[in-house]
N, C-alpha and C. Protein backbone atom coordinates (compact mmCIF):
# COMPACT_ATOMS: atom_id res chain seq x y z
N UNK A 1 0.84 -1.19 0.00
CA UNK A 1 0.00 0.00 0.00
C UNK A 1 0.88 1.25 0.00
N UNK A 2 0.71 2.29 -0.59
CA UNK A 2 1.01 3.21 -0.77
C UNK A 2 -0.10 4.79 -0.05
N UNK A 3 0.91 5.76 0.25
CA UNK A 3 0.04 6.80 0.95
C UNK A 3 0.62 8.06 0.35
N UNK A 4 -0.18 8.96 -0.03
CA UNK A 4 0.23 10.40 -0.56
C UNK A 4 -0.88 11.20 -0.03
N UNK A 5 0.02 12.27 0.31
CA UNK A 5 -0.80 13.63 1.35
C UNK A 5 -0.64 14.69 0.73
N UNK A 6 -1.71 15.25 0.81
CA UNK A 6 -1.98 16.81 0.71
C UNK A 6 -1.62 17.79 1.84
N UNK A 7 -0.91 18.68 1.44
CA UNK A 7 -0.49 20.03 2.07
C UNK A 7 -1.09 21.70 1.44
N UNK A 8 -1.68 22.01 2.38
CA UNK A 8 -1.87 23.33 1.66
C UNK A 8 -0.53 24.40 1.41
N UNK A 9 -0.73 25.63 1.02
CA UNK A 9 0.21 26.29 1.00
C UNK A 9 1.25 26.78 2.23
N UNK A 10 -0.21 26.73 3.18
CA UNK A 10 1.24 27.16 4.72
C UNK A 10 1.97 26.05 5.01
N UNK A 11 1.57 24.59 4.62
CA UNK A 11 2.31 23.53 4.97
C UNK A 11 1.57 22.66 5.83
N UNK A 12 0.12 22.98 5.64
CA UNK A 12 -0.54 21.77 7.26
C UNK A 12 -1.49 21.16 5.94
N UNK A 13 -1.43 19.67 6.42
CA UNK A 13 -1.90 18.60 6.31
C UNK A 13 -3.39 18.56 5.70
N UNK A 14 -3.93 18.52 4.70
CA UNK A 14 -5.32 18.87 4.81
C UNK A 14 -6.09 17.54 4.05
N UNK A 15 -5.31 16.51 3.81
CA UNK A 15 -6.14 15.30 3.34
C UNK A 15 -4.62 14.01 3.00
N UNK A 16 -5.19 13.20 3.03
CA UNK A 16 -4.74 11.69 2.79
C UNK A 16 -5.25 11.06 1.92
N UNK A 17 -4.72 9.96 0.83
CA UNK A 17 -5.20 9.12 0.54
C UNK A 17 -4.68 7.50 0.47
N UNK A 18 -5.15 6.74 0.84
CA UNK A 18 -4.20 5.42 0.36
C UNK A 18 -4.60 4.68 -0.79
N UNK A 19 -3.99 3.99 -1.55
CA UNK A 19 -3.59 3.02 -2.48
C UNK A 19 -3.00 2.28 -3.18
N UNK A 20 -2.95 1.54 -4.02
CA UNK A 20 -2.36 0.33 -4.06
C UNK A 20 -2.85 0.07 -5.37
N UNK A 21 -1.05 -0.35 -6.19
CA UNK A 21 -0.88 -0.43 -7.82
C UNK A 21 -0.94 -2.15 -7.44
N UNK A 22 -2.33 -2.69 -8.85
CA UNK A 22 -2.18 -3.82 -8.87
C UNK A 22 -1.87 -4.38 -10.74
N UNK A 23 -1.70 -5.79 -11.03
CA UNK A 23 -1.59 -5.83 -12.34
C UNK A 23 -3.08 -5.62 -13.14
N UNK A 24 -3.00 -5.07 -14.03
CA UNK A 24 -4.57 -4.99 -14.86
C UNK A 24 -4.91 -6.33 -15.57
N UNK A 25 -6.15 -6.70 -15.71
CA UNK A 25 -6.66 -8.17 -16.44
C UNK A 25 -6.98 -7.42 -17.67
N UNK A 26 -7.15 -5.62 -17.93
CA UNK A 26 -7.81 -5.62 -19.50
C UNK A 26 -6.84 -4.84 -20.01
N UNK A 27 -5.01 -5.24 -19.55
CA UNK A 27 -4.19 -4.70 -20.53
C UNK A 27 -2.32 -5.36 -20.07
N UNK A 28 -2.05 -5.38 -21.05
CA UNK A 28 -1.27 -6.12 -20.69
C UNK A 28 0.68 -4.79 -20.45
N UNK A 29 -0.02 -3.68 -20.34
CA UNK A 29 0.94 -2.91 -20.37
C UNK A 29 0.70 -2.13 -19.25
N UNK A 30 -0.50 -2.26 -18.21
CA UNK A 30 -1.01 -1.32 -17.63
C UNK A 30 -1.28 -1.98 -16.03
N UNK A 31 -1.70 -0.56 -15.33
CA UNK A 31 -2.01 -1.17 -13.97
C UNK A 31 -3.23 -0.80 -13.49
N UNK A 32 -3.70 -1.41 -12.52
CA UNK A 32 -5.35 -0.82 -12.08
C UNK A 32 -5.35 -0.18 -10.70
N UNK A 33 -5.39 0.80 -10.42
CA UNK A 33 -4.77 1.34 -8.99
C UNK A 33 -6.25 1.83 -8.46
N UNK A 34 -6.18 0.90 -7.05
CA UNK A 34 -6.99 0.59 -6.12
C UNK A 34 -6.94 1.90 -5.05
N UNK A 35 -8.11 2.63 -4.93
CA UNK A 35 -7.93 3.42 -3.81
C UNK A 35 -9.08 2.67 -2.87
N UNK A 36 -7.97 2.43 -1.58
CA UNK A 36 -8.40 2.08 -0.11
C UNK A 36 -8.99 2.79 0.36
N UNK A 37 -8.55 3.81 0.68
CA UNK A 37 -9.14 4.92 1.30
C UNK A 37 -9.11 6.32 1.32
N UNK A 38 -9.73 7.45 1.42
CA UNK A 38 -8.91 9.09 0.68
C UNK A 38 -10.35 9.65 1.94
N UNK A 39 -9.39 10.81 2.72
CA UNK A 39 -10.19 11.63 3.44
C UNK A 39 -9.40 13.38 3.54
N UNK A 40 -10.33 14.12 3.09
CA UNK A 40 -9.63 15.45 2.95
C UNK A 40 -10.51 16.20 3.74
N UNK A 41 -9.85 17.34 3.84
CA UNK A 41 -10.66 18.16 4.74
C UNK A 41 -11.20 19.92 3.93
N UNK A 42 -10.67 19.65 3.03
CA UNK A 42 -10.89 20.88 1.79
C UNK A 42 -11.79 20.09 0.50
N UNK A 43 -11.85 21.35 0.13
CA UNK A 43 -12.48 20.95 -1.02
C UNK A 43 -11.02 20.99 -2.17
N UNK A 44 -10.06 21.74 -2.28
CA UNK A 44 -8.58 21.81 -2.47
C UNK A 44 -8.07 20.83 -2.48
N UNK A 45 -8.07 19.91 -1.57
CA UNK A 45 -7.49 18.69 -1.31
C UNK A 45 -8.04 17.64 -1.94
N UNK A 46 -9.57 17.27 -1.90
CA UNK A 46 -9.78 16.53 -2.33
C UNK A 46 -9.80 16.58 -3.90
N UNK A 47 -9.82 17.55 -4.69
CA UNK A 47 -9.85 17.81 -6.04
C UNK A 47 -8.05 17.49 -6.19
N UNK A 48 -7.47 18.12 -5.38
CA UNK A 48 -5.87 17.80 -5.74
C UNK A 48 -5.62 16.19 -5.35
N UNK A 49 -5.81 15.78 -4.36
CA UNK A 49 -5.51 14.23 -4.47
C UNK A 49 -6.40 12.87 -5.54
N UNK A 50 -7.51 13.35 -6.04
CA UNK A 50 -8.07 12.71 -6.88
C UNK A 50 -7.34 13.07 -8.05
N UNK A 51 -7.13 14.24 -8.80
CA UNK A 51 -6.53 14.47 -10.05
C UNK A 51 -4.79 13.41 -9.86
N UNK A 52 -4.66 13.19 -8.78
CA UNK A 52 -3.43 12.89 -8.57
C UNK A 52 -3.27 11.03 -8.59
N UNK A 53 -4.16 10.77 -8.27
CA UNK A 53 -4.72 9.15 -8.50
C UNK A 53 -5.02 8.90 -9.83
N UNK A 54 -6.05 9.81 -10.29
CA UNK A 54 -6.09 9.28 -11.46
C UNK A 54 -5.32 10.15 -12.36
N UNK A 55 -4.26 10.40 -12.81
CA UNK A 55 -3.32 11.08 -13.88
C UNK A 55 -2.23 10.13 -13.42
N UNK A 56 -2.03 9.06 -12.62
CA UNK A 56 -1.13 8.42 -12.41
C UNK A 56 -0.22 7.62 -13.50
N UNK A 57 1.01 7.47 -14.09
CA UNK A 57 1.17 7.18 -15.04
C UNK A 57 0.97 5.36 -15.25
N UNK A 58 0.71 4.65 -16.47
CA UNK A 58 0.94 3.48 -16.78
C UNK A 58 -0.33 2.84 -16.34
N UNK A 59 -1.34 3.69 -15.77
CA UNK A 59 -2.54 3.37 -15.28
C UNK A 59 -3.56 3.25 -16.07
N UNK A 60 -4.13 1.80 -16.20
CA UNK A 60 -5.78 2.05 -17.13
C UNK A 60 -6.53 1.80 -16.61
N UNK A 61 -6.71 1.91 -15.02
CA UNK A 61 -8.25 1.97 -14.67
C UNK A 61 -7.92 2.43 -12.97
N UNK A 62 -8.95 3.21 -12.85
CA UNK A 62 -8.88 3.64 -10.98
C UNK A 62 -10.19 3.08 -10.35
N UNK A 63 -10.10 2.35 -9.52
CA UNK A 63 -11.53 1.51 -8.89
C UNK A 63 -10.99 2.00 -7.44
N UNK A 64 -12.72 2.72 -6.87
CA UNK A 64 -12.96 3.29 -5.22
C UNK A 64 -14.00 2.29 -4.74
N UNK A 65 -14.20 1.59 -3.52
CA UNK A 65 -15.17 0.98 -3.40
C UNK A 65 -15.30 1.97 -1.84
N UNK A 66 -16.88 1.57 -1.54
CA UNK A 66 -16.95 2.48 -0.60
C UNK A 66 -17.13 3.81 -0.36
N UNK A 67 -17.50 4.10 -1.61
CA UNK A 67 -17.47 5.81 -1.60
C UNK A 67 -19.05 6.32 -1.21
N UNK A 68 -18.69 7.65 -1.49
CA UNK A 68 -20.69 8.26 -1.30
C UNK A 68 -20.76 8.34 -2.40
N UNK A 69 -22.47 7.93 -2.49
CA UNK A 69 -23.39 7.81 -3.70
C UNK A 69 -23.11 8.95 -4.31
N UNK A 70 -22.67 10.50 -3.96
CA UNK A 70 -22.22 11.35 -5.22
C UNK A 70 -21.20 11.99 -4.66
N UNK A 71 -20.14 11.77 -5.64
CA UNK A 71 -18.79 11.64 -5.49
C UNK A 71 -18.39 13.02 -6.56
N UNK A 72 -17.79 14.10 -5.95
CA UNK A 72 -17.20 15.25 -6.74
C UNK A 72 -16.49 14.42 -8.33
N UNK A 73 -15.49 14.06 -7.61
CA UNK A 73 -14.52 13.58 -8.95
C UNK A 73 -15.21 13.23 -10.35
N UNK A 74 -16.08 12.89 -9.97
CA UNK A 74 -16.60 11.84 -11.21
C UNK A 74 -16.66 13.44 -12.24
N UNK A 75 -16.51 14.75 -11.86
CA UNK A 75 -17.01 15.76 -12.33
C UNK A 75 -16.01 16.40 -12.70
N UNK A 76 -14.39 15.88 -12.48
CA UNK A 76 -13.64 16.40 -12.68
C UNK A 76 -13.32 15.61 -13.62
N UNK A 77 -13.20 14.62 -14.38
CA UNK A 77 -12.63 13.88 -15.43
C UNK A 77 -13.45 14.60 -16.73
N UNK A 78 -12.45 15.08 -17.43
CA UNK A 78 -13.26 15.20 -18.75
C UNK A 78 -14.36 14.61 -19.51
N UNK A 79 -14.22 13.75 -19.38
CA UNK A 79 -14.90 12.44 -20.18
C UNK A 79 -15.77 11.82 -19.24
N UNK A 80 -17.00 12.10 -19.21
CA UNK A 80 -18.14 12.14 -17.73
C UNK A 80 -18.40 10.35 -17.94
N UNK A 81 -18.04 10.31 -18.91
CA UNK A 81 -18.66 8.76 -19.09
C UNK A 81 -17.65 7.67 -18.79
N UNK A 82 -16.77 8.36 -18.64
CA UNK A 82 -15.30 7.18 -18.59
C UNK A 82 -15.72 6.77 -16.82
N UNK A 83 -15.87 7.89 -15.91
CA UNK A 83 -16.45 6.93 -14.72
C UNK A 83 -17.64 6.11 -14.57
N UNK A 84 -17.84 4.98 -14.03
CA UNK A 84 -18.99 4.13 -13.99
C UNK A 84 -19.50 3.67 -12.47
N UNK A 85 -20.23 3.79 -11.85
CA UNK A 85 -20.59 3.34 -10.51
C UNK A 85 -21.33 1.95 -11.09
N UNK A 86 -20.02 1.10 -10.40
CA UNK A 86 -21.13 -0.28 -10.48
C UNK A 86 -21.73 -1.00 -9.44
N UNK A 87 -22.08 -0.68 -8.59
CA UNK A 87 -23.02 -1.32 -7.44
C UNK A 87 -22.99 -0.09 -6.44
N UNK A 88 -24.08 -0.23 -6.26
CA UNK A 88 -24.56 1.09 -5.39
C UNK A 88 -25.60 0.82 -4.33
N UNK A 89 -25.53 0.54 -2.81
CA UNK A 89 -25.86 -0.49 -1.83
C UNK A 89 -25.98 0.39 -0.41
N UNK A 90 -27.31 0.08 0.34
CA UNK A 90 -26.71 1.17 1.73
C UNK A 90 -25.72 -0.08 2.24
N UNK A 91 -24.91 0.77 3.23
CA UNK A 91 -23.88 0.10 4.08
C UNK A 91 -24.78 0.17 5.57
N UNK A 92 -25.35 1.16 5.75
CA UNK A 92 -25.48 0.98 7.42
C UNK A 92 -26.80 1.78 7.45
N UNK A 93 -27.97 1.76 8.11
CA UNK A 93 -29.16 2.49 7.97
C UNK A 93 -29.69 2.96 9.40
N UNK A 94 -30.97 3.91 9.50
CA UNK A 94 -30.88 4.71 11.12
C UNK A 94 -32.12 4.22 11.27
N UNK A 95 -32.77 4.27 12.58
CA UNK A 95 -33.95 3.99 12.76
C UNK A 95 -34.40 4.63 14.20
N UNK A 96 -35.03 6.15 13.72
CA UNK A 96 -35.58 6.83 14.62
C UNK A 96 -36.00 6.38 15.87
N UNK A 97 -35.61 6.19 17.30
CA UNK A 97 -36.32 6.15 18.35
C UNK A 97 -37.18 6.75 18.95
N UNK A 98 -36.57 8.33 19.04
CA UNK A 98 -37.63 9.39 19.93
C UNK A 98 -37.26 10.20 19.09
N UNK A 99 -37.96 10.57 18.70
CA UNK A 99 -38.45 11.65 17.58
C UNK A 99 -37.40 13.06 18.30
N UNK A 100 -38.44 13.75 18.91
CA UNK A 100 -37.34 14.69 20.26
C UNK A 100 -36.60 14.83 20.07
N UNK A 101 -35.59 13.64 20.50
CA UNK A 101 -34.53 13.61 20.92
C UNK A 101 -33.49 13.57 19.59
N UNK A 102 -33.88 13.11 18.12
CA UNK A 102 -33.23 12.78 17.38
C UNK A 102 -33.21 14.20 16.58
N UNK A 103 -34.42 14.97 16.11
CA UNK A 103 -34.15 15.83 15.35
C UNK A 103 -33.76 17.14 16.23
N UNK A 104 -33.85 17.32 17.68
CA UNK A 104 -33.13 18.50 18.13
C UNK A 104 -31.33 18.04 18.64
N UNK A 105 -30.93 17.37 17.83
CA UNK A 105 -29.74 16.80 18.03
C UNK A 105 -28.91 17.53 16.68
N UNK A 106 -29.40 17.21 15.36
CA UNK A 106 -28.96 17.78 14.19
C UNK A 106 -29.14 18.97 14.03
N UNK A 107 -28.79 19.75 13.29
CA UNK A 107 -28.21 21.45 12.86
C UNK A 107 -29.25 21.10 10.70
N UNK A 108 -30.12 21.88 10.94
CA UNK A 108 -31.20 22.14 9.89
C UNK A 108 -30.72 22.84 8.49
N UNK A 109 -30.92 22.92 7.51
CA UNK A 109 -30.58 23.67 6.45
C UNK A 109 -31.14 25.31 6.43
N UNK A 110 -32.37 25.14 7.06
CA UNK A 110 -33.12 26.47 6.47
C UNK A 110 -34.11 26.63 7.60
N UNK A 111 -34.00 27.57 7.75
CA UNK A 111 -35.66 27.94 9.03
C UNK A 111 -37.01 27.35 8.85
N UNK A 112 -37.80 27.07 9.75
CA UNK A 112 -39.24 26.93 9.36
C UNK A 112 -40.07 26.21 10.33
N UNK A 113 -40.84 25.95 10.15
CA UNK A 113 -42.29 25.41 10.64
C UNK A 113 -42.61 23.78 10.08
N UNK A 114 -42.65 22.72 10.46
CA UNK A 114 -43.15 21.73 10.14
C UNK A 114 -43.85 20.83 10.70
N UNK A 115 -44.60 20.03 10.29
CA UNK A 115 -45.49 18.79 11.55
C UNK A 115 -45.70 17.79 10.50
N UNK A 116 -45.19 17.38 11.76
CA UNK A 116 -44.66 15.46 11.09
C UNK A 116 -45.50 14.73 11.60
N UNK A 117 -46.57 14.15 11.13
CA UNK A 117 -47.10 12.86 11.12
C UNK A 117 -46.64 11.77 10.96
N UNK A 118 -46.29 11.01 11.79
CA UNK A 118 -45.08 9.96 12.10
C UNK A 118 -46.05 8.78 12.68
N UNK A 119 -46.06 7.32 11.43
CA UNK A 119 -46.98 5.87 11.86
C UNK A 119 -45.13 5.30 12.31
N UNK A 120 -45.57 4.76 13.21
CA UNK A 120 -43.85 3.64 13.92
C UNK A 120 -45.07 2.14 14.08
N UNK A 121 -45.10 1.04 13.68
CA UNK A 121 -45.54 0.20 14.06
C UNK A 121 -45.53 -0.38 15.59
N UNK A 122 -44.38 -0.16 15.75
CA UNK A 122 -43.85 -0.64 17.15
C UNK A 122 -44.19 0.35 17.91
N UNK A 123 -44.45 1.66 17.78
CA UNK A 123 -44.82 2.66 18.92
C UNK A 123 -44.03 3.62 19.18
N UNK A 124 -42.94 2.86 19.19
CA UNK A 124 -41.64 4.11 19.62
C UNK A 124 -41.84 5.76 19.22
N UNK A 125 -42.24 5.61 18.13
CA UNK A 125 -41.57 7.01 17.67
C UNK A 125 -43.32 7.85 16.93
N UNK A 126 -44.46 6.76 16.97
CA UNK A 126 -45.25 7.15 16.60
C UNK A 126 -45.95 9.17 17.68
N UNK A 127 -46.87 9.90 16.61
CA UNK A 127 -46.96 10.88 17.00
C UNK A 127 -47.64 12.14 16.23
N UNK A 128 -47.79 13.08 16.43
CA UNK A 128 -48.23 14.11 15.67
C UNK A 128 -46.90 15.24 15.85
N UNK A 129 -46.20 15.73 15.47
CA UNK A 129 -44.55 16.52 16.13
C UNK A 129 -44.83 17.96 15.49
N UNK A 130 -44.80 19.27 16.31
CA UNK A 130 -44.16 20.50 15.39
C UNK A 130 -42.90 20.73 15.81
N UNK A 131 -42.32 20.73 14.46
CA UNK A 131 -40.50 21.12 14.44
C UNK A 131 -40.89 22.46 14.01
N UNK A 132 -39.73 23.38 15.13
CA UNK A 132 -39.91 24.61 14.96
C UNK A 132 -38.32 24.83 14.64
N UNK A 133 -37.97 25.23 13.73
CA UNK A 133 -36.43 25.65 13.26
C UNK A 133 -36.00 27.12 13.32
N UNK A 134 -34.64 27.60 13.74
CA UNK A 134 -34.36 29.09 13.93
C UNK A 134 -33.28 29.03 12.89
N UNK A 135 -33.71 30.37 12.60
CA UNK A 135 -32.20 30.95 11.47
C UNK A 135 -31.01 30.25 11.76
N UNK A 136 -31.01 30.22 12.94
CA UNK A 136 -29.16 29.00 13.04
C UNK A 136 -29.13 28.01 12.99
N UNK A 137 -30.25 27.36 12.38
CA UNK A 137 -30.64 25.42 12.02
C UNK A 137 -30.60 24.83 13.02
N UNK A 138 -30.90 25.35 14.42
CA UNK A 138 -30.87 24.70 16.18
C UNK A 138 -32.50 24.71 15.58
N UNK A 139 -32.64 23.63 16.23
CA UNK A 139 -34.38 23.21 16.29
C UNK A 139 -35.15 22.88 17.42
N UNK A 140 -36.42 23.23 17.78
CA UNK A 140 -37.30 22.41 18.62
C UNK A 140 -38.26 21.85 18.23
N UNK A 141 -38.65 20.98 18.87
CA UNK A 141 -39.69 19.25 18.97
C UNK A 141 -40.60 19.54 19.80
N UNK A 142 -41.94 19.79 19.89
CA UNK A 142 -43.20 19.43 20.43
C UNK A 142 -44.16 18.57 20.11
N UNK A 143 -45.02 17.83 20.99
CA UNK A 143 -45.63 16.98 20.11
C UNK A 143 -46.96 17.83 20.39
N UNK A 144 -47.62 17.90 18.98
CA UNK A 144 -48.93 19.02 18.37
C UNK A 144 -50.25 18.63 19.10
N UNK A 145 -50.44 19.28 20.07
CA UNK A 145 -51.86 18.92 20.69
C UNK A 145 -53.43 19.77 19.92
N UNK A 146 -52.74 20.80 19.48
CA UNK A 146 -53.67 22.24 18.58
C UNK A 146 -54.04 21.91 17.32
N UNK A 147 -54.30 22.59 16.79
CA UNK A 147 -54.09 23.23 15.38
C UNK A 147 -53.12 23.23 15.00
N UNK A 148 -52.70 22.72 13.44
CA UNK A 148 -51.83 22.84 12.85
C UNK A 148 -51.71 24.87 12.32
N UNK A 149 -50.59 25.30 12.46
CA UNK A 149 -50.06 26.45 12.34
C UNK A 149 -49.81 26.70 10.71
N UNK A 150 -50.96 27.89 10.80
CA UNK A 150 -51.26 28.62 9.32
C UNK A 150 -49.89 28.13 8.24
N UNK A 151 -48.86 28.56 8.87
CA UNK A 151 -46.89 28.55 8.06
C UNK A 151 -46.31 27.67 7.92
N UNK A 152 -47.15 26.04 8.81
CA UNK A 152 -46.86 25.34 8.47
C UNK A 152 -46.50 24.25 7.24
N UNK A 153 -45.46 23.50 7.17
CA UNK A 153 -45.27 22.20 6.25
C UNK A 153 -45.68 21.60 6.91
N UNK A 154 -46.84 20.75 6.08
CA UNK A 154 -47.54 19.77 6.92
C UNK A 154 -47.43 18.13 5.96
N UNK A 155 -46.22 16.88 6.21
CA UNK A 155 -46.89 15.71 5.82
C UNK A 155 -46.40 14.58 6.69
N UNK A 156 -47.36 13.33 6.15
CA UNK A 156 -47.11 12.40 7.01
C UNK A 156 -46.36 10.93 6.39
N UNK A 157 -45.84 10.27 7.32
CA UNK A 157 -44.88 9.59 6.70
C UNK A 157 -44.80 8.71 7.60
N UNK A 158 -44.05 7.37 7.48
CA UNK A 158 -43.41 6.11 8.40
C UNK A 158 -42.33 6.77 9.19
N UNK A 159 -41.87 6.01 10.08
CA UNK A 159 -40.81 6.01 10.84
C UNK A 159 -39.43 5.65 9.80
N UNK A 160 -39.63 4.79 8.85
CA UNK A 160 -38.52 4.32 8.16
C UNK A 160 -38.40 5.53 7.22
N UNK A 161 -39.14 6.74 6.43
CA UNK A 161 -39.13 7.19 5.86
C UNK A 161 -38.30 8.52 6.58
N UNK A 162 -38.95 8.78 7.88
CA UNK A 162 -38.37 9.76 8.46
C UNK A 162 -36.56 9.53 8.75
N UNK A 163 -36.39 8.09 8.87
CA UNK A 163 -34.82 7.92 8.83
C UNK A 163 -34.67 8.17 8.44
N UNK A 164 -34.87 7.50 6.66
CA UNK A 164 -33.98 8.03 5.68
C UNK A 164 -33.86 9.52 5.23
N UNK A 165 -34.69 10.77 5.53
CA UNK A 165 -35.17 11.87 5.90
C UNK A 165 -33.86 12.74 6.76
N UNK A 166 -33.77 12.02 7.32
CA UNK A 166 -33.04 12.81 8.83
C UNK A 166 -31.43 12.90 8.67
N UNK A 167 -30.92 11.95 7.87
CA UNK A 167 -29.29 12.00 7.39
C UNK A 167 -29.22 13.22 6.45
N UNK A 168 -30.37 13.15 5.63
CA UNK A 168 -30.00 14.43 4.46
C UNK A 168 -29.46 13.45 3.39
N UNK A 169 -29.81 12.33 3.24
CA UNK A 169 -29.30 11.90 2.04
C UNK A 169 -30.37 11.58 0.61
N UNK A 170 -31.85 11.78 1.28
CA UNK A 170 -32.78 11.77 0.07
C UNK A 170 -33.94 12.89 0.34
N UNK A 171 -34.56 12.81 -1.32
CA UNK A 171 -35.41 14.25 -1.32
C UNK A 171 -36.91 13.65 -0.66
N UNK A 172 -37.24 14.66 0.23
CA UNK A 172 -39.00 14.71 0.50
C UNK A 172 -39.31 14.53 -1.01
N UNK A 173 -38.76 15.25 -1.74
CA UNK A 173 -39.78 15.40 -3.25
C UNK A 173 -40.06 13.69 -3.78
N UNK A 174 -38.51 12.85 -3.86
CA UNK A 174 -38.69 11.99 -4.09
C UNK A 174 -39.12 11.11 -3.29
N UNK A 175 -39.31 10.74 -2.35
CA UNK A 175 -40.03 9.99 -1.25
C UNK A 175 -41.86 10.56 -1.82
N UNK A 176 -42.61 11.46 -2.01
CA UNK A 176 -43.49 11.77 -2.03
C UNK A 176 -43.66 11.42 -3.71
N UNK A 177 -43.16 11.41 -4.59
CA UNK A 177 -43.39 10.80 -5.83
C UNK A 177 -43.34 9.55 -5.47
N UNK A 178 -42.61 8.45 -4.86
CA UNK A 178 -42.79 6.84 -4.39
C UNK A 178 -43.95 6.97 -3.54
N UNK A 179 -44.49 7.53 -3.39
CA UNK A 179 -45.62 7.52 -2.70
C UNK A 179 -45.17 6.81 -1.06
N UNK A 180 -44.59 7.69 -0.67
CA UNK A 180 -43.71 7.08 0.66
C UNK A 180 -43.77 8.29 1.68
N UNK A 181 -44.42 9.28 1.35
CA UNK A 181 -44.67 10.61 1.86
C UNK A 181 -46.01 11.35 1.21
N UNK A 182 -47.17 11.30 2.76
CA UNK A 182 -47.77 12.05 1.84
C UNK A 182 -48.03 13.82 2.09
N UNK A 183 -47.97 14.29 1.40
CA UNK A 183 -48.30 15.77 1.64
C UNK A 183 -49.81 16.51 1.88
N UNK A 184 -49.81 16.20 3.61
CA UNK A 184 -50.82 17.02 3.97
C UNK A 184 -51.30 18.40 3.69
N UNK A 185 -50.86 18.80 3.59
CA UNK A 185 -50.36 20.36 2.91
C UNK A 185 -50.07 20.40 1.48
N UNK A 186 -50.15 20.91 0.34
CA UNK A 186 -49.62 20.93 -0.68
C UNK A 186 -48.17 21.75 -0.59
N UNK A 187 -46.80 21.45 -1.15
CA UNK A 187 -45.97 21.97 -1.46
C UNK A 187 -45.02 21.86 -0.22
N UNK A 188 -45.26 20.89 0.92
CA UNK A 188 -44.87 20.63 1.73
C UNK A 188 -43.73 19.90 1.71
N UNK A 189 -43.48 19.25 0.43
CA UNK A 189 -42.04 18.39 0.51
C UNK A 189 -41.36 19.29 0.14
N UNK A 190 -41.23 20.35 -0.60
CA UNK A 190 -40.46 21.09 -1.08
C UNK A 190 -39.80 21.72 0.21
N UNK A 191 -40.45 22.50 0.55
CA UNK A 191 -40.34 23.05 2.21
C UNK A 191 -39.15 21.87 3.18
N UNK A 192 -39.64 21.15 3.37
CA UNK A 192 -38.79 20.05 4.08
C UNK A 192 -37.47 19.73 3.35
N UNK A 193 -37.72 19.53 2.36
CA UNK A 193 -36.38 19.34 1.68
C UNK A 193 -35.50 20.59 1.99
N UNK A 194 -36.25 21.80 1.73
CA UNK A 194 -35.10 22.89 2.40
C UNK A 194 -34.81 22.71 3.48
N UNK A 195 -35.28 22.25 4.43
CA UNK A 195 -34.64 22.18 5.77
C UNK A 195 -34.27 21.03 6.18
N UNK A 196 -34.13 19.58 5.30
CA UNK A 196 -33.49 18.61 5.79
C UNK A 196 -32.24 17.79 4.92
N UNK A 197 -32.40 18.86 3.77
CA UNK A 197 -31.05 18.94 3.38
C UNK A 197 -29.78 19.45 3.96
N UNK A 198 -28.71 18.10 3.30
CA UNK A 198 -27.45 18.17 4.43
C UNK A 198 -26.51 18.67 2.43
N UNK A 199 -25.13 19.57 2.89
CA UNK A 199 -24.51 19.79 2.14
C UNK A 199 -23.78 18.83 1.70
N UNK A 200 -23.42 17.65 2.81
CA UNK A 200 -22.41 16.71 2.85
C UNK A 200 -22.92 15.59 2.48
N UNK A 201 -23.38 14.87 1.29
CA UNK A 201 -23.89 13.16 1.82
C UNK A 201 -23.73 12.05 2.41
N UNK A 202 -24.59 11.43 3.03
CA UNK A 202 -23.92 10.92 4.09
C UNK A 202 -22.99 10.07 3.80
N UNK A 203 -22.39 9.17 4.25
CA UNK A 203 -21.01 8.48 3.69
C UNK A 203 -20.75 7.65 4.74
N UNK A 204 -20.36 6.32 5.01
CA UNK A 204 -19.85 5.56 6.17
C UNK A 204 -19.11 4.65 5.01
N UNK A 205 -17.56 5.31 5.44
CA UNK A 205 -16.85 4.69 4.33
C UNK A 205 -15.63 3.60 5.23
N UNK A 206 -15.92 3.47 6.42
CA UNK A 206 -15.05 1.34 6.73
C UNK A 206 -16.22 0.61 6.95
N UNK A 207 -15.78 -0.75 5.74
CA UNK A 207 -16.68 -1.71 6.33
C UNK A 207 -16.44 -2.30 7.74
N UNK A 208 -17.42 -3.02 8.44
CA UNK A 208 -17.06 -3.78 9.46
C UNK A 208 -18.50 -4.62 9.48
């Protein structure tokens, strides 16, 4: 295995990657270089250590396993088609306990008003909830004894839906086209999606 690091200009450390030159099966002059693992802390870094993997010389193919479902690089190769994702799989999945406790834990995209209609089979997490969000994406959890609130986003959904919801890794919009969300409110996934969108996707990149 092999390791090459990124340095910014003052000289501190701002990403890693490891990998490992193996022989290629679709050339007989070439190598297929395996990246293990690559974690940066820039956006600098990671564009500089990927261009740096793959421009590697004598190389005809770069294979990442383990990566997030959308991966910058693929955007930096000229040739959009020369990368290929071939299996695409969750690794590890969440499953809401206390409502409460889970969404005033995370930091929100966007301000707002919402009430979550939440079925849990098992009970746990079942409920009627208003999430109240502040300009600094800190949130609060009540569970709705009233009236739903004029400003509200209003829809209802499973417990499994609200997981996958709560990482920031899929759209209300698309959950509500699978018919996996429904919108009590009209225009309500849109709304949510602004505020449960994450910039980062989620990613759990060691197996175990």
């Amino acid at each position: 295995m092999r390791v090459v690091r990124y340095d910014d200009v003052a000289g501190t450390a701002q990403g890693f990657a490891v990998y490992r030159m193996v022989e290629s099966s679709a050339s007989l002059f070439g190598y297929s270089l395996e990246v293990l693992f690559e974690a940066s802390a820039t956006d600098d870094a990671y564009a500089g250590l990927w261009r740096f993997l793959m421009e590697m010389d004598l190389t005809v193919e770069v294979t990442a396993k383990l990566r997030s479902i959308e991966e910058p690089f693929a955007w930096q190769i000229s040739d959009f088609r020369a990368a290929r994702k071939t299996v695409q799989r969750d690794h590890l999945w969440t499953r809401i306990l206390d409502v409460k406790a889970a969404l005033e834990a995370r930091v929100f995209s966007a301000h707002g008003t919402i009430v979550l209609e939440v079925a849990d089979p098992l009970g746990y997490a079942a409920g009627t909830f208003l999430l109240e969000i502040a300009d600094d994406g800190s949130a609060g959890v009540e569970p709705l004894t009233g009236e739903v609130p004029q400003n509200a986003a209003h829809i209802a959904l499973n417990v499994n839906d609200l997981s996958a919801l709560y990482l920031g890794g899929v759209s209300a919009v698309t959950l509500t086209a699978a018919s996996r969300i429904v919108e009590v409110r009209a225009g309500s996934a849109s709304a949510v999606d602004a505020s449960f969108r994450s910039p980062v996707t989620p990613w759990l990149s060691l197996w175990f």
